[in-house]
Protein backbone atom coordinates (compact mmCIF):
# COMPACT_ATOMS: atom_id res chain seq x y z
CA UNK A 1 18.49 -42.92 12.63
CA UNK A 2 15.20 -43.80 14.37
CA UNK A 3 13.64 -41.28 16.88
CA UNK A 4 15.25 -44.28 19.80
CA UNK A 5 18.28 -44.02 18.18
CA UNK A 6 18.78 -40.59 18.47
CA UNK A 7 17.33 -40.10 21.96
CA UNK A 8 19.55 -42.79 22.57
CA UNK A 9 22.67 -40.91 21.13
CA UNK A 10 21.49 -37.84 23.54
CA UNK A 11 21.32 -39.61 26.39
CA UNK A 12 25.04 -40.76 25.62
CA UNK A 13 26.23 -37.46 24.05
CA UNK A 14 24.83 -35.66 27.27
CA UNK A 15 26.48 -37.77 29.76
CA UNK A 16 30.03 -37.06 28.14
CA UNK A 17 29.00 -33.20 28.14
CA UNK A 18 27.73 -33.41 32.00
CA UNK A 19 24.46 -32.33 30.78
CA UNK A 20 21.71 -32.54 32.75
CA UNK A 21 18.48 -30.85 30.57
CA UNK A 22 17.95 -32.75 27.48
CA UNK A 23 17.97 -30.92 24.48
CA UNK A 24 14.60 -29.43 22.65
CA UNK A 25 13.72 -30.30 19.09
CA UNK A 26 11.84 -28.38 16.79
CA UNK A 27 9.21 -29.02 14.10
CA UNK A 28 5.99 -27.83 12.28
CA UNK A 29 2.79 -29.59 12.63
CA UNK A 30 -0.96 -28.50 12.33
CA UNK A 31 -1.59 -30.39 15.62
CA UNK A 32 -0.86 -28.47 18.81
CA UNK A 33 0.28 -30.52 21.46
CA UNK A 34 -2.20 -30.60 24.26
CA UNK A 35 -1.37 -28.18 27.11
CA UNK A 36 1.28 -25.95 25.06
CA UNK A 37 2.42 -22.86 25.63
CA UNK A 38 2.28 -20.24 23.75
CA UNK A 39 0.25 -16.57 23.06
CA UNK A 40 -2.82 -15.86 22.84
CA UNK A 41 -5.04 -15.20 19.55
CA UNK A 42 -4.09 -12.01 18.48
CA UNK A 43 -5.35 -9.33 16.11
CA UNK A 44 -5.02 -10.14 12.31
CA UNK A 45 -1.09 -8.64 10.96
CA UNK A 46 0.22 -8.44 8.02
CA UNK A 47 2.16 -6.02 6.04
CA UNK A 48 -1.14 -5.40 3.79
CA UNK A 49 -2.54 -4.17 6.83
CA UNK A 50 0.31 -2.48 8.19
CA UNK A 51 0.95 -0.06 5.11
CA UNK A 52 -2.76 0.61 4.79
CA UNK A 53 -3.07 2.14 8.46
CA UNK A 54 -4.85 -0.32 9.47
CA UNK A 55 -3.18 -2.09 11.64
CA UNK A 56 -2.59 -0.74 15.40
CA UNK A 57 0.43 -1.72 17.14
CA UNK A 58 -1.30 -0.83 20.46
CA UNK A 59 -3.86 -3.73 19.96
CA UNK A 60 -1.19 -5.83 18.89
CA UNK A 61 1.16 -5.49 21.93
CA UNK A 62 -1.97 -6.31 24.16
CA UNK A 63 -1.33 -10.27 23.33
CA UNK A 64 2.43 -10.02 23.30
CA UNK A 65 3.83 -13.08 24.51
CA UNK A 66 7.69 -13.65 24.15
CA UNK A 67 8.79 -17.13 21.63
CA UNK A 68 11.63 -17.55 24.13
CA UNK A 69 9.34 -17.08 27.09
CA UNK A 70 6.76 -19.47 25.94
CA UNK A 71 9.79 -22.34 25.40
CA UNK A 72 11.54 -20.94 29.08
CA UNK A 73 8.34 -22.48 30.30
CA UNK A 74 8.39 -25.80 28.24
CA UNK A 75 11.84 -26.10 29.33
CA UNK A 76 10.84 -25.50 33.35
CA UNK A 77 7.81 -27.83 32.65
CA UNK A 78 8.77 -30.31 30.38
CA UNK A 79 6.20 -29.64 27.35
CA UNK A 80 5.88 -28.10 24.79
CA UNK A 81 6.09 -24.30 23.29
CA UNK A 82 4.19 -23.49 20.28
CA UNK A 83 3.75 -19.98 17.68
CA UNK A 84 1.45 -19.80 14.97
CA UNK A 85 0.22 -17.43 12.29
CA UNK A 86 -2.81 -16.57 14.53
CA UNK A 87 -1.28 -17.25 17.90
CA UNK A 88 1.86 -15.23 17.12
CA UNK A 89 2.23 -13.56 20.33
CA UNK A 90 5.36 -10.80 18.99
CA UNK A 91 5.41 -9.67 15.19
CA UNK A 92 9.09 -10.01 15.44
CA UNK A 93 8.92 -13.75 16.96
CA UNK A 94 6.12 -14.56 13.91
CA UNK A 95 8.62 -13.94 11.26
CA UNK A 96 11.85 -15.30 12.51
CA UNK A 97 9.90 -18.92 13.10
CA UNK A 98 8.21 -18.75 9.53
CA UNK A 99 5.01 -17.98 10.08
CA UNK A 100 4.49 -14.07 8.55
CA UNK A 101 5.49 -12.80 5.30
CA UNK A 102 6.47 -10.49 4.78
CA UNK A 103 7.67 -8.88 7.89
CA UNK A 104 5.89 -5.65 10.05
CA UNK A 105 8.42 -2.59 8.84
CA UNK A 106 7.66 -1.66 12.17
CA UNK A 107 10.02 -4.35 13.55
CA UNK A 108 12.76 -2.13 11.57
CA UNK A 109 12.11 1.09 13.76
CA UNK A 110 11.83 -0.55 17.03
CA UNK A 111 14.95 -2.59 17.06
CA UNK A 112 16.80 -0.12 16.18
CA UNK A 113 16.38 4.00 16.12
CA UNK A 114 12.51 4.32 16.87
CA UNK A 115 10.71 7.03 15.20
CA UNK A 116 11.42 10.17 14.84
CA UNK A 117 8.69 12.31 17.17
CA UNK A 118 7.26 10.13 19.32
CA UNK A 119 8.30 8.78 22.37
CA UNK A 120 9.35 5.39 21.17
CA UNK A 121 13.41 5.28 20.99
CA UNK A 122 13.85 2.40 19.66
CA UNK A 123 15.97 -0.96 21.20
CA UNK A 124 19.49 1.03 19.30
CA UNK A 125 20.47 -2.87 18.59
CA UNK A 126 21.02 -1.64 15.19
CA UNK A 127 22.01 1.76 14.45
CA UNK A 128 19.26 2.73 11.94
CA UNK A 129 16.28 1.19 10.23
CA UNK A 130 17.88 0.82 6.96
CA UNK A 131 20.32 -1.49 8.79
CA UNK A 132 18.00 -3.58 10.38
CA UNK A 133 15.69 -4.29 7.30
CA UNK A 134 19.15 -5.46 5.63
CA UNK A 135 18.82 -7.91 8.13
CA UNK A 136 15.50 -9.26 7.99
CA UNK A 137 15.45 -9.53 4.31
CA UNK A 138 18.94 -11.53 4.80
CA UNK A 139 17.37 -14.13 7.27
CA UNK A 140 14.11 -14.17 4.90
CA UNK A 141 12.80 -17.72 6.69
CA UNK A 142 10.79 -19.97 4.60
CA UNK A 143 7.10 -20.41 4.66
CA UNK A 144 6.15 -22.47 7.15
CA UNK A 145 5.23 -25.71 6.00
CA UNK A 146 2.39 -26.28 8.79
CA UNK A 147 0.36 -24.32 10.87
CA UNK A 148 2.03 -24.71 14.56
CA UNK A 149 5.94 -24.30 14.79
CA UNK A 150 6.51 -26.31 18.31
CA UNK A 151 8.84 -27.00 20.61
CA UNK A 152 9.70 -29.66 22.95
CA UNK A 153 12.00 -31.86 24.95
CA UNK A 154 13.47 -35.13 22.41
CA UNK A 155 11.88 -37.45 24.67
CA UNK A 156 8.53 -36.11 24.11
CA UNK A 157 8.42 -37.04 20.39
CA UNK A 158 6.63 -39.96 19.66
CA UNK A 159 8.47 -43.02 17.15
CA UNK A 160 6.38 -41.21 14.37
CA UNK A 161 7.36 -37.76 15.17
CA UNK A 162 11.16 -35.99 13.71
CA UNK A 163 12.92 -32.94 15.00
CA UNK A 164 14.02 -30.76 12.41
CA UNK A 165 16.41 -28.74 14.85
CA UNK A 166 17.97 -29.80 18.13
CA UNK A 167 18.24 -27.03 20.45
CA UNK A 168 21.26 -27.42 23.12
CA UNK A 169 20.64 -25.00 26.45
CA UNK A 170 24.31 -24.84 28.14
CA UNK A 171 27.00 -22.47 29.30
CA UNK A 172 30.29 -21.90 28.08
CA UNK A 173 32.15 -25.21 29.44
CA UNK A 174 29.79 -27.30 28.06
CA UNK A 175 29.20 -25.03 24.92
CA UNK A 176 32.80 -26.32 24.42
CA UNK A 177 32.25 -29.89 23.69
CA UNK A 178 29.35 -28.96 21.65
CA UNK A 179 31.54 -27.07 19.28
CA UNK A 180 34.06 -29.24 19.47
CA UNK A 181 32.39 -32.32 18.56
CA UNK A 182 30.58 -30.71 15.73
CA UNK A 183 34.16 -29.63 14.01
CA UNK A 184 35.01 -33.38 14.69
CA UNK A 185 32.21 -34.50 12.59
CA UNK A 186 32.61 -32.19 9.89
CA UNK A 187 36.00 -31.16 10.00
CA UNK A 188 35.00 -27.95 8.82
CA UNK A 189 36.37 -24.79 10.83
CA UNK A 190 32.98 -22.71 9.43
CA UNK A 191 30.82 -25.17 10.64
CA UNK A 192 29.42 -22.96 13.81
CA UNK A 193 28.38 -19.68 13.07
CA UNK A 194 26.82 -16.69 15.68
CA UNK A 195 25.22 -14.11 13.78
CA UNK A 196 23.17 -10.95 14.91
CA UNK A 197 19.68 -12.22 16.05
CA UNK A 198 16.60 -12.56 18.33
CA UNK A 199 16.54 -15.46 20.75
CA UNK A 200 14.31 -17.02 18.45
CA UNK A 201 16.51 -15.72 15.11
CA UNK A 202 19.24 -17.72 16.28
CA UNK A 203 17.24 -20.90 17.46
CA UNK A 204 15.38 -21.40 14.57
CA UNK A 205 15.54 -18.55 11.57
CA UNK A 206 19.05 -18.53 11.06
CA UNK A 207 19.14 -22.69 11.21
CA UNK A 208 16.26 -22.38 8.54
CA UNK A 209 18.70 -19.84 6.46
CA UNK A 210 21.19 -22.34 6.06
CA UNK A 211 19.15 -25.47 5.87
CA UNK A 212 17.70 -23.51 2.74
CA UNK A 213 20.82 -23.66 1.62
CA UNK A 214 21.92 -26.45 1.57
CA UNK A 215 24.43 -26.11 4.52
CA UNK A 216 24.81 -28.10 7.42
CA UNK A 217 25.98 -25.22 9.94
CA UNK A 218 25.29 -25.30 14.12
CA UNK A 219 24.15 -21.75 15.18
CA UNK A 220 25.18 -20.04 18.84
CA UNK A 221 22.93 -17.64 20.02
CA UNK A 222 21.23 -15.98 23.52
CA UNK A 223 23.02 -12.48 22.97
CA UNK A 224 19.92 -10.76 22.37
CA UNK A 225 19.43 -8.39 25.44
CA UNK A 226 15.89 -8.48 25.50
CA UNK A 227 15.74 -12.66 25.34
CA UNK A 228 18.37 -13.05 27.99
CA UNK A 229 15.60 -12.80 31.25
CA UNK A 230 14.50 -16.37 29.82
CA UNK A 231 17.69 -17.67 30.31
CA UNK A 232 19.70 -19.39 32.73
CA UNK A 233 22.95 -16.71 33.87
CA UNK A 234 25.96 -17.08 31.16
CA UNK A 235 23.57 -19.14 29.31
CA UNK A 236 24.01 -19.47 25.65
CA UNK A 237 21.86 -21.68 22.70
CA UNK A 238 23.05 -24.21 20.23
CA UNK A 239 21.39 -25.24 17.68
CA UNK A 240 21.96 -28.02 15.60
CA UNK A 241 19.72 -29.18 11.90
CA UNK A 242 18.76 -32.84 12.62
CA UNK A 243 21.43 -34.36 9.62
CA UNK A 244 24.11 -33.18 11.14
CA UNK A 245 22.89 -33.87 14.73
CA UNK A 246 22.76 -37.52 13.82
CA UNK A 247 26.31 -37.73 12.58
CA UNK A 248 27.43 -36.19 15.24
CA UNK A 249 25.89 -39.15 17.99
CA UNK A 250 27.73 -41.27 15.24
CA UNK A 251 31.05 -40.06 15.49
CA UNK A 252 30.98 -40.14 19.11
CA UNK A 253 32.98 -43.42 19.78
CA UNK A 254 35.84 -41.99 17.80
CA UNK A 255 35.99 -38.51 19.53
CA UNK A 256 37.27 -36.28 22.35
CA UNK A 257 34.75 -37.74 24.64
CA UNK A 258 35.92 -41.26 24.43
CA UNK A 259 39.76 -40.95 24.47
CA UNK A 260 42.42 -39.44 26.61
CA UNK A 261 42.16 -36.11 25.88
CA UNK A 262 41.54 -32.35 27.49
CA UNK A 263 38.04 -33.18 27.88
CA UNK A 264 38.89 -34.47 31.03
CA UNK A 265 39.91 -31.48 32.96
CA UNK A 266 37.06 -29.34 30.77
CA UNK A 267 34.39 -32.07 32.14
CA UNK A 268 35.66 -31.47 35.62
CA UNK A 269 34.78 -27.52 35.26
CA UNK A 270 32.22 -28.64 33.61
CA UNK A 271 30.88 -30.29 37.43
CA UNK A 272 32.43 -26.92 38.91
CA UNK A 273 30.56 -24.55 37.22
CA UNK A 274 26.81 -27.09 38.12
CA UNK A 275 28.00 -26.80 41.73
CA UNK A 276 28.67 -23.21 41.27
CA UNK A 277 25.05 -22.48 39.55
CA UNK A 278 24.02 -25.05 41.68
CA UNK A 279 22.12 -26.99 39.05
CA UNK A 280 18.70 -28.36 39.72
CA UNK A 281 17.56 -31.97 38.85
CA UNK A 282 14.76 -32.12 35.65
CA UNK A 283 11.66 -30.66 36.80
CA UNK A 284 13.08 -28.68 39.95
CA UNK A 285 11.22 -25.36 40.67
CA UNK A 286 12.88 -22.43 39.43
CA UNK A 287 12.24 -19.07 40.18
CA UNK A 288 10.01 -17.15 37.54
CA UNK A 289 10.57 -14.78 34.48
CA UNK A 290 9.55 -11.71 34.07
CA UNK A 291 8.10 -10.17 31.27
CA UNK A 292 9.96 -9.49 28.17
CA UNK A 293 9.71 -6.49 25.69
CA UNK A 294 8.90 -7.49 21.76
CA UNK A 295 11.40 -9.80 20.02
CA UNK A 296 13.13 -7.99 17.42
């Protein structure tokens, strides 16, 4: 499909859901897009660095900016969120999108027990640091093939310009046709997964683990405590790799959506639940987030 064609297909595809905020795609360039946000430069990481003592943590926190912050602002603005290698704002974040190898082994402690004599107890989201680097090493994102990873609304790419993810924002009645169209394309009952993960693990590092793979899978995520004050309430993420995004807008005239099905009393919930959250139009103003701790 041609960019058209697909923002086309969304447009569609999101008035059968009862959609109202398009759908971000994701990509690597080494042009940022003007007026992106995103963190600040930060002190040089590595692991090198890290095992050597010569890295402080304290100096790194003082740029911290949160991946799913920096995009909860894209989304209320309508541009674009970026992380880089450099401009990595959390040293959990960096990894997950591709942009640090080998991970901090501090990210192991913090997520999960802290360590042991000092007053940092750790997020307990896993119950010991031998646990969480199982973890990391199993998600093990590529390198990233350009210098920015960015983030934006579809209609914001340009006819030259690809998504390599689509990234759905919507709650659980909604969430329903997502999933359901994607088994409809595939006809594959494994084709949706929801593993453990950061906002951003689940956006974008556990799409790249399968992609890697070979395997066309849609990932739900936004159960990571600390991510959730940059989202909407009973807000969840689906993401989507572009191949099987595009046969998806193709099978639309032969699914649920188009034919006398249950759909029809799910898209009427669907309106209940926007009247309920009462839903702003594109570009409304929105109250602000507040800070969020590092992204494991």
């Amino acid at each position: 499909m041609t960019m058209q064609q697909v923002l086309d297909g969304t447009a569609t595809f999101m008035e059968h859901l009862g959609l109202n905020e398009e759908p971000l795609g994701v990509y690597y360039s080494d042009d940022k897009p003007e007026n992106a946000f995103g963190p600040k430069t930060g002190v040089p990481i590595s692991r090198e660095l890290e095992e050597s003592g010569k890295l402080d943590m304290r100096e790194v926190m003082k740029s911290f900016t949160c991946v799913m912050g920096s995009i909860w602002l894209a989304r209320k603005k309508h541009g674009a969120a970026f992380i880089s290698q450099t401009e990595y704002g959390c040293p959990g974040g960096v990894y997950y999108c591709a942009m640090l190898q080998p991970h901090l082994r501090f990210i192991e402690h913090y997520v999960s027990t802290g360590f042991e004599g000092t007053p940092l107890q750790g997020e307990r989201y896993m119950p010991d640091p031998d646990a969480m680097r199982n973890f990391i090493l199993r998600v093990a994102p590529r390198k990233a093939p350009a210098r920015y990873c960015i983030f934006k609304p579809l209609s914001l790419f340009s006819a030259q310009e690809k998504p390599e993810f689509i990234i759905f924002f919507a709650r659980p009645e909604v969430l329903t046709g997502l999933f359901t169209q994607t088994v409809f394309t595939t006809g594959d009952m494994d084709c949706v997964a929801s593993p453990f993960g950061a906002g951003c693990t689940n956006i974008l590092g556990w799409p790249l683990y399968y992609k890697e793979k070979g395997i066309e899978k849609a990932v739900i995520g936004g159960f990571d405590p600390s991510a959730r004050k940059f989202m909407k309430t009973d807000e969840l993420t689906f993401t989507v790799p572009l191949s099987l995004y595009e046969k998806m807008l193709a099978a639309l005239p032969e699914s649920m959506f188009t034919h006398e099905t249950d759909w029809k009393n799910v898209r009427k919930k669907v309106a209940r639940s926007a009247k309920a959250w009462r839903v702003r139009r594109p570009g409304a103003k929105q109250p602000p987030p507040s800070t969020c701790p590092i992204t494991y």
